[in-house]
PDB file of N, CA and C in Angstrom:
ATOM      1  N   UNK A   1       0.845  -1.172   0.000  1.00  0.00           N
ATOM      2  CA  UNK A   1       0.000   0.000   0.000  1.00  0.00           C
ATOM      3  C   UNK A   1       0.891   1.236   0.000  1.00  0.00           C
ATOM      4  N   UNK A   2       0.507   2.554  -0.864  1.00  0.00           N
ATOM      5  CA  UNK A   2       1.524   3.610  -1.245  1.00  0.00           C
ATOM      6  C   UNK A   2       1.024   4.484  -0.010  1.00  0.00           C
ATOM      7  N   UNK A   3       1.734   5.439   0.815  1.00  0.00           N
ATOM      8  CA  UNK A   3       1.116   6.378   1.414  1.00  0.00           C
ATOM      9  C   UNK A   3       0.020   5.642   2.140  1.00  0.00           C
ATOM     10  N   UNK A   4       0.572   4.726   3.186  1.00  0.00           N
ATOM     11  CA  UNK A   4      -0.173   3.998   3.925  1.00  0.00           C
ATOM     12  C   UNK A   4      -0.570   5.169   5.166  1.00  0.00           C
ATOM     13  N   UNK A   5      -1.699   4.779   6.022  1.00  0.00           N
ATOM     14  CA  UNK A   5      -1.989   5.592   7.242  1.00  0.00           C
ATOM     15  C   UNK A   5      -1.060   4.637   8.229  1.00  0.00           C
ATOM     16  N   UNK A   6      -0.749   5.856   9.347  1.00  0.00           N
ATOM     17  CA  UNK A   6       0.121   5.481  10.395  1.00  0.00           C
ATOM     18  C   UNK A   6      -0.833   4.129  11.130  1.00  0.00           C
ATOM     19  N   UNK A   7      -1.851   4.431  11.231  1.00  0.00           N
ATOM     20  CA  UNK A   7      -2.816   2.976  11.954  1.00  0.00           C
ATOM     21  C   UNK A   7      -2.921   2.131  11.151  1.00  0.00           C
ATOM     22  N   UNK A   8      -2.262   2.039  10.172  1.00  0.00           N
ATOM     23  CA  UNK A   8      -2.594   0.731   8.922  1.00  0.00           C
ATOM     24  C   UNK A   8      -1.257  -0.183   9.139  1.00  0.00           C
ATOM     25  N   UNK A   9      -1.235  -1.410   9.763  1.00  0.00           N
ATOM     26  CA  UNK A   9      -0.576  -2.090   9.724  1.00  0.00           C
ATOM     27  C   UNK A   9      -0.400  -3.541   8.987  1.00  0.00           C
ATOM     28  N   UNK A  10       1.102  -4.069   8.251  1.00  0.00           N
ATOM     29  CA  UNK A  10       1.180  -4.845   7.674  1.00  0.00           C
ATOM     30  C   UNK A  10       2.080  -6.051   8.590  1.00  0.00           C
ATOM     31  N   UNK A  11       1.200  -7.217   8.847  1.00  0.00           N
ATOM     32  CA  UNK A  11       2.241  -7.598  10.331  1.00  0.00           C
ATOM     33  C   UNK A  11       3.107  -8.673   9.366  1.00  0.00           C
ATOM     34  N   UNK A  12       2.839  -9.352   8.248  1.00  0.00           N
ATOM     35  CA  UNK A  12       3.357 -10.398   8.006  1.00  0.00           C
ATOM     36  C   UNK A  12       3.536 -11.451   8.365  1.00  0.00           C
ATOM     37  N   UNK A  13       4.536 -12.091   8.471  1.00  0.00           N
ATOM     38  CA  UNK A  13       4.892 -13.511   9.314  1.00  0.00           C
ATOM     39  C   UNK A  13       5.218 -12.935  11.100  1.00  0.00           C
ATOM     40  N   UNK A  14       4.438 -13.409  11.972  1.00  0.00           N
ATOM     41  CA  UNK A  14       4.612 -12.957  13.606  1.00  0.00           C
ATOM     42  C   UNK A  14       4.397 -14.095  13.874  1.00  0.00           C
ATOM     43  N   UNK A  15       4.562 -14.258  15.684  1.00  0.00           N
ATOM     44  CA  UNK A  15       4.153 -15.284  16.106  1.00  0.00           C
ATOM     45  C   UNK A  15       2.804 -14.951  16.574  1.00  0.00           C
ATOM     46  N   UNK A  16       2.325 -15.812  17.185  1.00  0.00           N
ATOM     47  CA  UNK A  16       0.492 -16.244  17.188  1.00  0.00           C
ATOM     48  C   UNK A  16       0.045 -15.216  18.431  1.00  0.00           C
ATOM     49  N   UNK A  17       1.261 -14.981  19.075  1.00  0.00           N
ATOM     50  CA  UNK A  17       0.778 -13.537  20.536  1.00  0.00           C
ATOM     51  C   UNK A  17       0.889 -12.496  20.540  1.00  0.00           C
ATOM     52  N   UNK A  18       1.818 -12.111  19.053  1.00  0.00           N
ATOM     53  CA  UNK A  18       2.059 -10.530  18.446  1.00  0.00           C
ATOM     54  C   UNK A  18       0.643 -10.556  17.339  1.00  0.00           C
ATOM     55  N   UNK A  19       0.015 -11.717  16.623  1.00  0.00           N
ATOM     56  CA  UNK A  19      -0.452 -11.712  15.708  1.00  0.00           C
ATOM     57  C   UNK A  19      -1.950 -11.614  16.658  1.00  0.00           C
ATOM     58  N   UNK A  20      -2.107 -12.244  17.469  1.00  0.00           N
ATOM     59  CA  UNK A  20      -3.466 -12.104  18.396  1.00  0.00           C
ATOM     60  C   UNK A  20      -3.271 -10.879  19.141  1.00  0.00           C
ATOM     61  N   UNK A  21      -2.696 -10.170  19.771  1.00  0.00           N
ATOM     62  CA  UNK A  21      -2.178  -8.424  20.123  1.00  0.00           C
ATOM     63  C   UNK A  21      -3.177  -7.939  19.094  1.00  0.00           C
ATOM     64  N   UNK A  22      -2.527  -7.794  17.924  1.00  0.00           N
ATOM     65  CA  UNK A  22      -2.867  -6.626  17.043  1.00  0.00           C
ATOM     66  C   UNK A  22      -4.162  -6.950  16.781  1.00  0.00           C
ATOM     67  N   UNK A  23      -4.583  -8.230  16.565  1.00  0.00           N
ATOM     68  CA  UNK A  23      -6.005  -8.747  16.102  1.00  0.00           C
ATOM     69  C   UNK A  23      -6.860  -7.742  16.818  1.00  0.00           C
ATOM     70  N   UNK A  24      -6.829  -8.239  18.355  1.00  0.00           N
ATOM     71  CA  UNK A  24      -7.431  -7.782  19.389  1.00  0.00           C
ATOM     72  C   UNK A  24      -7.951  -6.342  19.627  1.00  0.00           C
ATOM     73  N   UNK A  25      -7.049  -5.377  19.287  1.00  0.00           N
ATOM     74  CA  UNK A  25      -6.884  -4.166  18.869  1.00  0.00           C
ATOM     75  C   UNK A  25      -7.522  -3.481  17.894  1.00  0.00           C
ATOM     76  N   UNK A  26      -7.438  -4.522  17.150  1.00  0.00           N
ATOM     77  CA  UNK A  26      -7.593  -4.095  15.576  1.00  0.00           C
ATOM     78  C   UNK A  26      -9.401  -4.119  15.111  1.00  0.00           C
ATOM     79  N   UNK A  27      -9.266  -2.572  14.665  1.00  0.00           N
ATOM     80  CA  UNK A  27     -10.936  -2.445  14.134  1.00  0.00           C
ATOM     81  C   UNK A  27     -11.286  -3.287  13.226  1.00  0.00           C
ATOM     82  N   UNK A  28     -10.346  -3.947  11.848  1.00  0.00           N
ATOM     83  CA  UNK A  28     -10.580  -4.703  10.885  1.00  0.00           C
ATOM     84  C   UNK A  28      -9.557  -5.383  10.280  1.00  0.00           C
ATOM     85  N   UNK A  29      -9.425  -6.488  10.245  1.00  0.00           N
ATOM     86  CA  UNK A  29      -8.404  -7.719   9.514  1.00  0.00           C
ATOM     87  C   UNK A  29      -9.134  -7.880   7.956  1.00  0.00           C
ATOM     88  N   UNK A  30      -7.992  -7.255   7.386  1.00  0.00           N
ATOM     89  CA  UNK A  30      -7.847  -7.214   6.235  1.00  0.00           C
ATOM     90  C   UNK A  30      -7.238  -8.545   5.232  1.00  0.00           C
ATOM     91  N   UNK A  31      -7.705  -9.604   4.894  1.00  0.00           N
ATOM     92  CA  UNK A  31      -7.274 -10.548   4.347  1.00  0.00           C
ATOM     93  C   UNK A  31      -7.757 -11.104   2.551  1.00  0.00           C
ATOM     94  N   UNK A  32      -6.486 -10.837   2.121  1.00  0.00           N
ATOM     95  CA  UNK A  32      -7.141 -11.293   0.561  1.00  0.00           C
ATOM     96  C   UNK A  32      -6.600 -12.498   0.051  1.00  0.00           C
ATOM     97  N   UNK A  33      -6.474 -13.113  -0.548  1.00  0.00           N
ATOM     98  CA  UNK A  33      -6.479 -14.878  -1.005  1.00  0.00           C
ATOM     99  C   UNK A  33      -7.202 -15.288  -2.088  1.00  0.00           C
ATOM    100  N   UNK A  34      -6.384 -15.331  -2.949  1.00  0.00           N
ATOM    101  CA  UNK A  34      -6.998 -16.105  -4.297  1.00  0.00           C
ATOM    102  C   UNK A  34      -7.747 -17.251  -4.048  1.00  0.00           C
ATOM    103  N   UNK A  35      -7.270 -18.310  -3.000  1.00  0.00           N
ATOM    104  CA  UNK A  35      -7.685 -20.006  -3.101  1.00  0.00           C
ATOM    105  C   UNK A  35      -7.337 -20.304  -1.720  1.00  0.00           C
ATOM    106  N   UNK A  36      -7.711 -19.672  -0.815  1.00  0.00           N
ATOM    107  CA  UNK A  36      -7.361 -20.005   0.688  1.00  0.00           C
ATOM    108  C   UNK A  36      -8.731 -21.441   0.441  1.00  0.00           C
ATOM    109  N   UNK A  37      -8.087 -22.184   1.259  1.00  0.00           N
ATOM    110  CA  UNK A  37      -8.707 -23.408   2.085  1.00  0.00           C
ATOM    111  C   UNK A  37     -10.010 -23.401   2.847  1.00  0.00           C
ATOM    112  N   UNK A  38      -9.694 -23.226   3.824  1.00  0.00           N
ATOM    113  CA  UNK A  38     -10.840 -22.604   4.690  1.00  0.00           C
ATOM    114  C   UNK A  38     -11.041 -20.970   5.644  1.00  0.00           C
ATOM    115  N   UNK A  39     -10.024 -20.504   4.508  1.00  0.00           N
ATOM    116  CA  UNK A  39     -10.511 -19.164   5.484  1.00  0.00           C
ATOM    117  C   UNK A  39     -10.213 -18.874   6.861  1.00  0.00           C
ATOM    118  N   UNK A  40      -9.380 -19.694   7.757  1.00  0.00           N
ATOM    119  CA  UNK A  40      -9.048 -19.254   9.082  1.00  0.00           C
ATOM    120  C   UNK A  40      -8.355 -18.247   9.484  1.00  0.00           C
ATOM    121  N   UNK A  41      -7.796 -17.525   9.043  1.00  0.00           N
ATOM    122  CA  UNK A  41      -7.494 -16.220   9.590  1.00  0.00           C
ATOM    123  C   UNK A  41      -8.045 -15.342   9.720  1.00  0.00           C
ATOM    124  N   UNK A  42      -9.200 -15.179   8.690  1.00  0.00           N
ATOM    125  CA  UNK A  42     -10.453 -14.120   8.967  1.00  0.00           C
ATOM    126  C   UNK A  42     -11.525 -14.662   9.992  1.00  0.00           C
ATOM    127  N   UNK A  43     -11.605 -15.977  10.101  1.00  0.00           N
ATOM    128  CA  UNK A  43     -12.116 -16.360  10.955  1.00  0.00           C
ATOM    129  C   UNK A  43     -11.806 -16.637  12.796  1.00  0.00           C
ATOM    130  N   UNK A  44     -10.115 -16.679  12.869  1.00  0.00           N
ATOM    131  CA  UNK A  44      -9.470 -16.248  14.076  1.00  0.00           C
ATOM    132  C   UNK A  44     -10.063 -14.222  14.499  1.00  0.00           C
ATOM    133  N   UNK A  45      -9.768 -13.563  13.332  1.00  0.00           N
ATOM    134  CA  UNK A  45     -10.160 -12.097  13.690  1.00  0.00           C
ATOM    135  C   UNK A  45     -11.299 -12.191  14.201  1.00  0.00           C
ATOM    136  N   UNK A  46     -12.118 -12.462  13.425  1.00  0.00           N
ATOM    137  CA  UNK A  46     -13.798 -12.872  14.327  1.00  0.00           C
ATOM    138  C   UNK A  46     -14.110 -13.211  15.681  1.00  0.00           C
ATOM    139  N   UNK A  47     -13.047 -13.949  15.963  1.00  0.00           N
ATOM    140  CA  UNK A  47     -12.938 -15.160  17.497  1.00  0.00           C
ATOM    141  C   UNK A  47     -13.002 -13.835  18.343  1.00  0.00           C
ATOM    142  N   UNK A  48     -12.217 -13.181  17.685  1.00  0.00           N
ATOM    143  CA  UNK A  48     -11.119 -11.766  18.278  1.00  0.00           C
ATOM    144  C   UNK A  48     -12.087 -10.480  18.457  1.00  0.00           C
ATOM    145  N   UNK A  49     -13.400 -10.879  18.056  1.00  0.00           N
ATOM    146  CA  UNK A  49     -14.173  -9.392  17.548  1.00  0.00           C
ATOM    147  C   UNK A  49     -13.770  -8.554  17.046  1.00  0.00           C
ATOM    148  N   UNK A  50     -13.086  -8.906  15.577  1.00  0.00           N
ATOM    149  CA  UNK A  50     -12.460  -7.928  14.704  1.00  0.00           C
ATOM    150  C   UNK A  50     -12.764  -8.604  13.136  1.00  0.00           C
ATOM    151  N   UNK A  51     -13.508  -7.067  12.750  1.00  0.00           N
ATOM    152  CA  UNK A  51     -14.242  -7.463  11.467  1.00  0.00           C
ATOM    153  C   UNK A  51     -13.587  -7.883  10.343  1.00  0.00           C
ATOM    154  N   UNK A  52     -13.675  -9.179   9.781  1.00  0.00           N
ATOM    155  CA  UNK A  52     -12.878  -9.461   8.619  1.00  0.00           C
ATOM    156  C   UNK A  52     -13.297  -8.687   7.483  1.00  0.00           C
ATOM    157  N   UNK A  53     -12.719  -8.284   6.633  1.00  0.00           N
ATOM    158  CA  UNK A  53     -12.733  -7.815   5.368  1.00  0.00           C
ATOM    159  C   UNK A  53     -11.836  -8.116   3.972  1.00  0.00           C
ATOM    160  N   UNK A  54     -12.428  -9.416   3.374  1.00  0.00           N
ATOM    161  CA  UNK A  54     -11.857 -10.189   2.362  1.00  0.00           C
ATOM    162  C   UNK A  54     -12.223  -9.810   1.349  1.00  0.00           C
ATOM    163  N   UNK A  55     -11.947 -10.344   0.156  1.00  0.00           N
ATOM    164  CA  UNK A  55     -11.850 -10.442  -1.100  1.00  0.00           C
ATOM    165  C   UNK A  55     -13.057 -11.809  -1.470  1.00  0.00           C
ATOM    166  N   UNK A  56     -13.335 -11.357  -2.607  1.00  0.00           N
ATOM    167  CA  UNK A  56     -15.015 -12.089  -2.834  1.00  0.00           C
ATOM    168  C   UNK A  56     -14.526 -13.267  -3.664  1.00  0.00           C
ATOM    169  N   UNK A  57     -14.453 -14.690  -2.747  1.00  0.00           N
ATOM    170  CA  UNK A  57     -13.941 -16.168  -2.944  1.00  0.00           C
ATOM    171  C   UNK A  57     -15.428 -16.544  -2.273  1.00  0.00           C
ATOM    172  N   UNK A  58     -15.594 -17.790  -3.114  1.00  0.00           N
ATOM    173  CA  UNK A  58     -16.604 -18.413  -2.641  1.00  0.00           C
ATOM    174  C   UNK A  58     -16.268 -18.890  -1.406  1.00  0.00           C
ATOM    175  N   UNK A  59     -15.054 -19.925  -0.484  1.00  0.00           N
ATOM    176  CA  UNK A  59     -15.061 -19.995   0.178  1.00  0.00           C
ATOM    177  C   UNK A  59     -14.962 -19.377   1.955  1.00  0.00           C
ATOM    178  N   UNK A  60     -14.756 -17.995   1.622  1.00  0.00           N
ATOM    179  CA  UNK A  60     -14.993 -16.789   2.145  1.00  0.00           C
ATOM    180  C   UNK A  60     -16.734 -16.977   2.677  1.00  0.00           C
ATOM    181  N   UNK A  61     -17.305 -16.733   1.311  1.00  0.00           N
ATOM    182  CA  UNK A  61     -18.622 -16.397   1.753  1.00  0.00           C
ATOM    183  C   UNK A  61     -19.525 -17.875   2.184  1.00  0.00           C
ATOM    184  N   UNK A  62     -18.815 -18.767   2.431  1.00  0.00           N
ATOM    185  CA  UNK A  62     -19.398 -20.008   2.977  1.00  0.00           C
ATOM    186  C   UNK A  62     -19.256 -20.078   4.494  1.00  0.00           C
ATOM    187  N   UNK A  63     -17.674 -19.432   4.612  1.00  0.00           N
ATOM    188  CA  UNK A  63     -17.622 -19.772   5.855  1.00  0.00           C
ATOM    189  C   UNK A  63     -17.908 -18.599   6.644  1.00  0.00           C
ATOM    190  N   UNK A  64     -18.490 -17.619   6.327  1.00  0.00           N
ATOM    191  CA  UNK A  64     -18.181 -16.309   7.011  1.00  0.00           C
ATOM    192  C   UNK A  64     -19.697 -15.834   6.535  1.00  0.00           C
ATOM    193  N   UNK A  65     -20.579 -16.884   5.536  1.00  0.00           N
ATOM    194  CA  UNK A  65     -21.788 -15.948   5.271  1.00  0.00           C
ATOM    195  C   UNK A  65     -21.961 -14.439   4.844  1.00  0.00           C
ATOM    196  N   UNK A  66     -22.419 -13.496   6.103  1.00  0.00           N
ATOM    197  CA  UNK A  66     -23.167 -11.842   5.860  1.00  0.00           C
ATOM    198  C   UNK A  66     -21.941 -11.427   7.036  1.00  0.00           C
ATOM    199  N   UNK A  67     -21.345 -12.083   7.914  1.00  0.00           N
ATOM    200  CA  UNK A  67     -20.840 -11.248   8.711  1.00  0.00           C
ATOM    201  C   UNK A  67     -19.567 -10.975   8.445  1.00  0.00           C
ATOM    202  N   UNK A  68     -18.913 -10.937   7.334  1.00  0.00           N
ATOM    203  CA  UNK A  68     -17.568 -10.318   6.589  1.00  0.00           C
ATOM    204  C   UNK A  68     -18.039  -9.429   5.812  1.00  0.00           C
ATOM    205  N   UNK A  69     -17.058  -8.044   5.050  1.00  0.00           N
ATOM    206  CA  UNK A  69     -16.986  -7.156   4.231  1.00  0.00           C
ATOM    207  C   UNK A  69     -16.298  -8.047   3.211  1.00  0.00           C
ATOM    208  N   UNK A  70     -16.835  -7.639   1.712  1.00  0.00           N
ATOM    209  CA  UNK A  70     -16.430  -8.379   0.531  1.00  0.00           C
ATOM    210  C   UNK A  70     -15.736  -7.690  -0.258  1.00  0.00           C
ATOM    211  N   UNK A  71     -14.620  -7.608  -0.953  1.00  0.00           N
ATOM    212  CA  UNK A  71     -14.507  -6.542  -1.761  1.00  0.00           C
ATOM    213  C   UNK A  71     -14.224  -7.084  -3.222  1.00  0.00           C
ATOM    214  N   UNK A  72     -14.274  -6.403  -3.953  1.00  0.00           N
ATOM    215  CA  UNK A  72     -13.907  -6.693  -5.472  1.00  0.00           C
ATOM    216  C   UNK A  72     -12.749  -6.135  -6.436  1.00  0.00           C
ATOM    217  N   UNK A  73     -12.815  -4.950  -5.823  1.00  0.00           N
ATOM    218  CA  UNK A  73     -12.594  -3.721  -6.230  1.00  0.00           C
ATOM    219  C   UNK A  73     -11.605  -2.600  -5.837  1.00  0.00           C
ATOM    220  N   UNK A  74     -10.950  -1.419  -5.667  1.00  0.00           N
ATOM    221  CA  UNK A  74     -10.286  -0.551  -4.669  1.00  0.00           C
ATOM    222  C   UNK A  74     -12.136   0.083  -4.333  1.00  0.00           C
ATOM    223  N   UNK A  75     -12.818   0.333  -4.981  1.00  0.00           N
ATOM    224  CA  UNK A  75     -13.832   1.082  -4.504  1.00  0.00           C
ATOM    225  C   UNK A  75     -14.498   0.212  -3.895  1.00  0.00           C
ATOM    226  N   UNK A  76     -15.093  -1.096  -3.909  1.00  0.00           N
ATOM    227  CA  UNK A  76     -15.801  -1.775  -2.677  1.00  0.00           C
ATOM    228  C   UNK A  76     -14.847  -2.057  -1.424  1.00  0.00           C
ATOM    229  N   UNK A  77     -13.547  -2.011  -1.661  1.00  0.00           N
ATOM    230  CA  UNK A  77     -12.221  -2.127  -0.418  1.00  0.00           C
ATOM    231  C   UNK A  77     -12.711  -0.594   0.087  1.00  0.00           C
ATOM    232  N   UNK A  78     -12.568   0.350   0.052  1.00  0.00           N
ATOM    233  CA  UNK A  78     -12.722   1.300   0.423  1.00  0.00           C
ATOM    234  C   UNK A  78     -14.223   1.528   1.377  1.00  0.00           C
ATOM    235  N   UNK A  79     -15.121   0.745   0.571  1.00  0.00           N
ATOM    236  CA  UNK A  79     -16.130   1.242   1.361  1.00  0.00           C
ATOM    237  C   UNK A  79     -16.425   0.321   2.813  1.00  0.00           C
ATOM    238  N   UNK A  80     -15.920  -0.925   2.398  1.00  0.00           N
ATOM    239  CA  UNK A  80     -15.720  -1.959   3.442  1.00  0.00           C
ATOM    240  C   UNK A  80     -14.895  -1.771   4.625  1.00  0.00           C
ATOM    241  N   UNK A  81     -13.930  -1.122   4.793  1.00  0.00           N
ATOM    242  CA  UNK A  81     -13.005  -0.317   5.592  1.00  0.00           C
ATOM    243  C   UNK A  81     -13.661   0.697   5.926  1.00  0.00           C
ATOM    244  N   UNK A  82     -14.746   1.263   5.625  1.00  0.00           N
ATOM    245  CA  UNK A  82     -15.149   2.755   6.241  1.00  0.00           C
ATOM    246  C   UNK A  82     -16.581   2.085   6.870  1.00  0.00           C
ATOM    247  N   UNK A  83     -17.106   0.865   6.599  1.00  0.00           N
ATOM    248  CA  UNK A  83     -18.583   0.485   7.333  1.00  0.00           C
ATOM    249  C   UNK A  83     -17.995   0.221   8.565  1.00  0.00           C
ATOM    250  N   UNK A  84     -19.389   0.091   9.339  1.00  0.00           N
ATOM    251  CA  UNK A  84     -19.338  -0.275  10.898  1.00  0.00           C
ATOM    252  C   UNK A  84     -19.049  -1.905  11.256  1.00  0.00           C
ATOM    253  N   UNK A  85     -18.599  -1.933  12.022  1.00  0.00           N
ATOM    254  CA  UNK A  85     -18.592  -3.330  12.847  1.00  0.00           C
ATOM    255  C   UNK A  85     -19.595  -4.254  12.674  1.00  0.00           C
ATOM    256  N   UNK A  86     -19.854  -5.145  11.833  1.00  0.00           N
ATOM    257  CA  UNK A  86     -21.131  -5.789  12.332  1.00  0.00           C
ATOM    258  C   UNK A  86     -21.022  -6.824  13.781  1.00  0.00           C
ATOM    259  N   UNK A  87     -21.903  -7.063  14.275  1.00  0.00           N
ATOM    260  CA  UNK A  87     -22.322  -7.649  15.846  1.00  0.00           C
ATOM    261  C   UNK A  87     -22.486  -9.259  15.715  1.00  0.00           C
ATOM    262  N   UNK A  88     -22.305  -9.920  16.289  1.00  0.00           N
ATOM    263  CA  UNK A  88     -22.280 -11.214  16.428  1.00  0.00           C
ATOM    264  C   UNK A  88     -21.310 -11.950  15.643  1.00  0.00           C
ATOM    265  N   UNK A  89     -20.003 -11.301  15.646  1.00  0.00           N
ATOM    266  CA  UNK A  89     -19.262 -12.143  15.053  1.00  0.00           C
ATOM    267  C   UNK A  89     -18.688 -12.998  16.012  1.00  0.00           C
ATOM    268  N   UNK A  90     -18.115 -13.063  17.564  1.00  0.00           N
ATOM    269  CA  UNK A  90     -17.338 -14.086  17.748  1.00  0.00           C
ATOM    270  C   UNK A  90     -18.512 -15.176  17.806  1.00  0.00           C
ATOM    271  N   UNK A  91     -20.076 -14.788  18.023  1.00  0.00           N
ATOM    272  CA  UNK A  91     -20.809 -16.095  17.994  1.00  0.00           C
ATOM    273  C   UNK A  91     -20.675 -16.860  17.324  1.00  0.00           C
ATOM    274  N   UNK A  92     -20.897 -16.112  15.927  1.00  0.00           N
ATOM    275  CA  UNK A  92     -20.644 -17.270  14.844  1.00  0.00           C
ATOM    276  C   UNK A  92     -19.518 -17.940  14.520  1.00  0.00           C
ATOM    277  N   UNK A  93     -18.357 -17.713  14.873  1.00  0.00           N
ATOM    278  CA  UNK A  93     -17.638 -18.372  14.549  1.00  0.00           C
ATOM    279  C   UNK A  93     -17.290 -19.406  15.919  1.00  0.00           C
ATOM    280  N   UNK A  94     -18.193 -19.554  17.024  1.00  0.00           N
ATOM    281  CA  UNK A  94     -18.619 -20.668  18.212  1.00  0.00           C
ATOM    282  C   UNK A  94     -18.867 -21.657  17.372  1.00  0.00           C
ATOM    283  N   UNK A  95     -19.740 -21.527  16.236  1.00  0.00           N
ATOM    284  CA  UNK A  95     -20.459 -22.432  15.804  1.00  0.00           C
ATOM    285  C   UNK A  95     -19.705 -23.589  15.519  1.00  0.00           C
ATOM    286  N   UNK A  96     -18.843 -23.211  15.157  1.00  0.00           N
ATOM    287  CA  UNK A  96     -17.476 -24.041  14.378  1.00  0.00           C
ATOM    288  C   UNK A  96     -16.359 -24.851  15.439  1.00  0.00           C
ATOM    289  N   UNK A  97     -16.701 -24.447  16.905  1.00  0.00           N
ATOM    290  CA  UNK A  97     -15.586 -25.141  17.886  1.00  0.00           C
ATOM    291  C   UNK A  97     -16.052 -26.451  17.789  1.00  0.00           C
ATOM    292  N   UNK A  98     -16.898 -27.199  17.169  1.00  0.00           N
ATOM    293  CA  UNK A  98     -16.631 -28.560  17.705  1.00  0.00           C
ATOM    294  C   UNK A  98     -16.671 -29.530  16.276  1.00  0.00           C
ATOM    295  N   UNK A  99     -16.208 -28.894  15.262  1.00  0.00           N
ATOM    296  CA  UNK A  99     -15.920 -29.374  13.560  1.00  0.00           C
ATOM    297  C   UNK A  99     -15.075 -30.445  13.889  1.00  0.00           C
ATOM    298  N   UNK A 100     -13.960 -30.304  14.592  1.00  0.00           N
ATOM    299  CA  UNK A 100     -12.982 -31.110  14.590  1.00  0.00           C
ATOM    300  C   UNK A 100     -13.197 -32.399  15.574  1.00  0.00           C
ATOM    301  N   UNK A 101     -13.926 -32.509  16.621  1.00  0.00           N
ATOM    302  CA  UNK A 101     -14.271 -33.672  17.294  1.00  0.00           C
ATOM    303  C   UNK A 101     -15.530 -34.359  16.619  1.00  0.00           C
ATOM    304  N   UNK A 102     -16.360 -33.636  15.681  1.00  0.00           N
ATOM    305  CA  UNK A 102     -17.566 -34.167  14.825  1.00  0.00           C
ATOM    306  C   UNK A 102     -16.694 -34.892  13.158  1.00  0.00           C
ATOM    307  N   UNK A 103     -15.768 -34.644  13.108  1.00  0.00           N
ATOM    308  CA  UNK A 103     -14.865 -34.927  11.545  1.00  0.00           C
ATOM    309  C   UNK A 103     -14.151 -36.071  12.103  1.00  0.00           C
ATOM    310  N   UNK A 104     -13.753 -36.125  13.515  1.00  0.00           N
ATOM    311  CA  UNK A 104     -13.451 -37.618  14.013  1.00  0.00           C
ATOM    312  C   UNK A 104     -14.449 -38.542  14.142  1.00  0.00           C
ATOM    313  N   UNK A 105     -15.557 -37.936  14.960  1.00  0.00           N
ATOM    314  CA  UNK A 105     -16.159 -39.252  15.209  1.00  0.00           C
ATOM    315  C   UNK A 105     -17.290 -39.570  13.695  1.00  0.00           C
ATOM    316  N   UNK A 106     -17.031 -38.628  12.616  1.00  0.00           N
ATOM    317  CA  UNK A 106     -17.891 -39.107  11.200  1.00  0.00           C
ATOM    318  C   UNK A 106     -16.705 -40.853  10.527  1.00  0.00           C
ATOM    319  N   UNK A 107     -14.955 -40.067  10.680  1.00  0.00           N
ATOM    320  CA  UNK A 107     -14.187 -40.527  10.780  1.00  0.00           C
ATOM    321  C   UNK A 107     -14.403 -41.870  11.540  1.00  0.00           C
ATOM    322  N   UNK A 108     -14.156 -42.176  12.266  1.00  0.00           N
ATOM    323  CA  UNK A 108     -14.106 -43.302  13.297  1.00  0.00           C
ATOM    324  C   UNK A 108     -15.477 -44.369  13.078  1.00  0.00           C
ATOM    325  N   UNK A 109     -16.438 -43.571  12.427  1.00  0.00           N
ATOM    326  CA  UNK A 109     -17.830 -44.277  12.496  1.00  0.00           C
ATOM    327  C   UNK A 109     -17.736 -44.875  10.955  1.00  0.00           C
ATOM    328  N   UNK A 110     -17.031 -44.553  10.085  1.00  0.00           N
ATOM    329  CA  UNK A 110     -16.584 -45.402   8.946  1.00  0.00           C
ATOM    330  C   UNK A 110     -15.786 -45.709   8.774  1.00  0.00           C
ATOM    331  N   UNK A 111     -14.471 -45.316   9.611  1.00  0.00           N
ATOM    332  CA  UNK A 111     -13.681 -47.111   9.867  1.00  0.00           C
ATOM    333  C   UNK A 111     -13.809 -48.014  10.603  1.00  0.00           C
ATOM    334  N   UNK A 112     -14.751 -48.048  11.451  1.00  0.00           N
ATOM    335  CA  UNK A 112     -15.549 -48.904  12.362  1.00  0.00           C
ATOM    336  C   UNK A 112     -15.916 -49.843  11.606  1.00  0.00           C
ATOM    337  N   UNK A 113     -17.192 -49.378  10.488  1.00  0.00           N
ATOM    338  CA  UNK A 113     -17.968 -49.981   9.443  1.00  0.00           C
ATOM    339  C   UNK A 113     -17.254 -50.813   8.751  1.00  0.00           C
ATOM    340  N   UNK A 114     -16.189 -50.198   8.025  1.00  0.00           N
ATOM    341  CA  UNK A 114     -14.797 -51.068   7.486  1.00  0.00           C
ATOM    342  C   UNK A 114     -14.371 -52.290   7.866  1.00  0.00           C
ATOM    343  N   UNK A 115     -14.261 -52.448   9.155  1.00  0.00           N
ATOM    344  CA  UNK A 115     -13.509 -53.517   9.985  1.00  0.00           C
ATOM    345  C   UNK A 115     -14.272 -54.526  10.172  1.00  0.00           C
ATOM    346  N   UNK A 116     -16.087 -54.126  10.158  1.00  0.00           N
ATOM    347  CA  UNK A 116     -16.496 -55.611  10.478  1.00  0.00           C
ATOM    348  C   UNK A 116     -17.287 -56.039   9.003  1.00  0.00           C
TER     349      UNK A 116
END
């Protein structure tokens, strides 16, 4: 970014307690990604109550629905950075704490099946 603002920060590679600091702080996490996976870093900001504001990937808007800013554009980036906070973000991303003990036991319940 040319003629960045002094509050505009680019953290890069940090560790996970400088990178959760600034989250925490931070009015909006700015994340763009051609082919991200699942989207977890905009979705850690969320945890964080800090509004993600991505780039318009389908998998973005799967996992993040209405409560992310989308952009396309420098002019939809712009306007997404100047909207308000939307509310209920660390809820929604609650929804998602127990993916990983439900992906085992889907896991476990068809290699079970397997064996006999």
């Amino acid at each position: 970014m040319r003629d960045k603002p002094e509050n505009v920060y680019y953290l890069g590679y940090q560790d996970k307690v400088t990178v959760g600091d600034y989250m925490k702080n931070a009015d909006y996490f700015v994340y763009n990604s051609l082919d991200e996976g699942q989207g977890l870093p905009p979705l850690e900001a969320m945890l964080l109550n800090t509004q993600p504001v991505v780039n318009d990937i389908p998998v973005f808007r799967e996992m993040m629905n209405d409560r992310a800013y989308y952009y396309t554009d420098r002019e939809s980036f712009y306007k997404s950075i100047h909207s308000p906070k939307k509310d209920g973000l660390e809820e929604w991303v609650r929804r998602y704490d127990n993916w990983a003990k439900e992906t085992i036991k889907v896991y476990e319940s068809v290699t079970g099946s397997l064996k006999k």
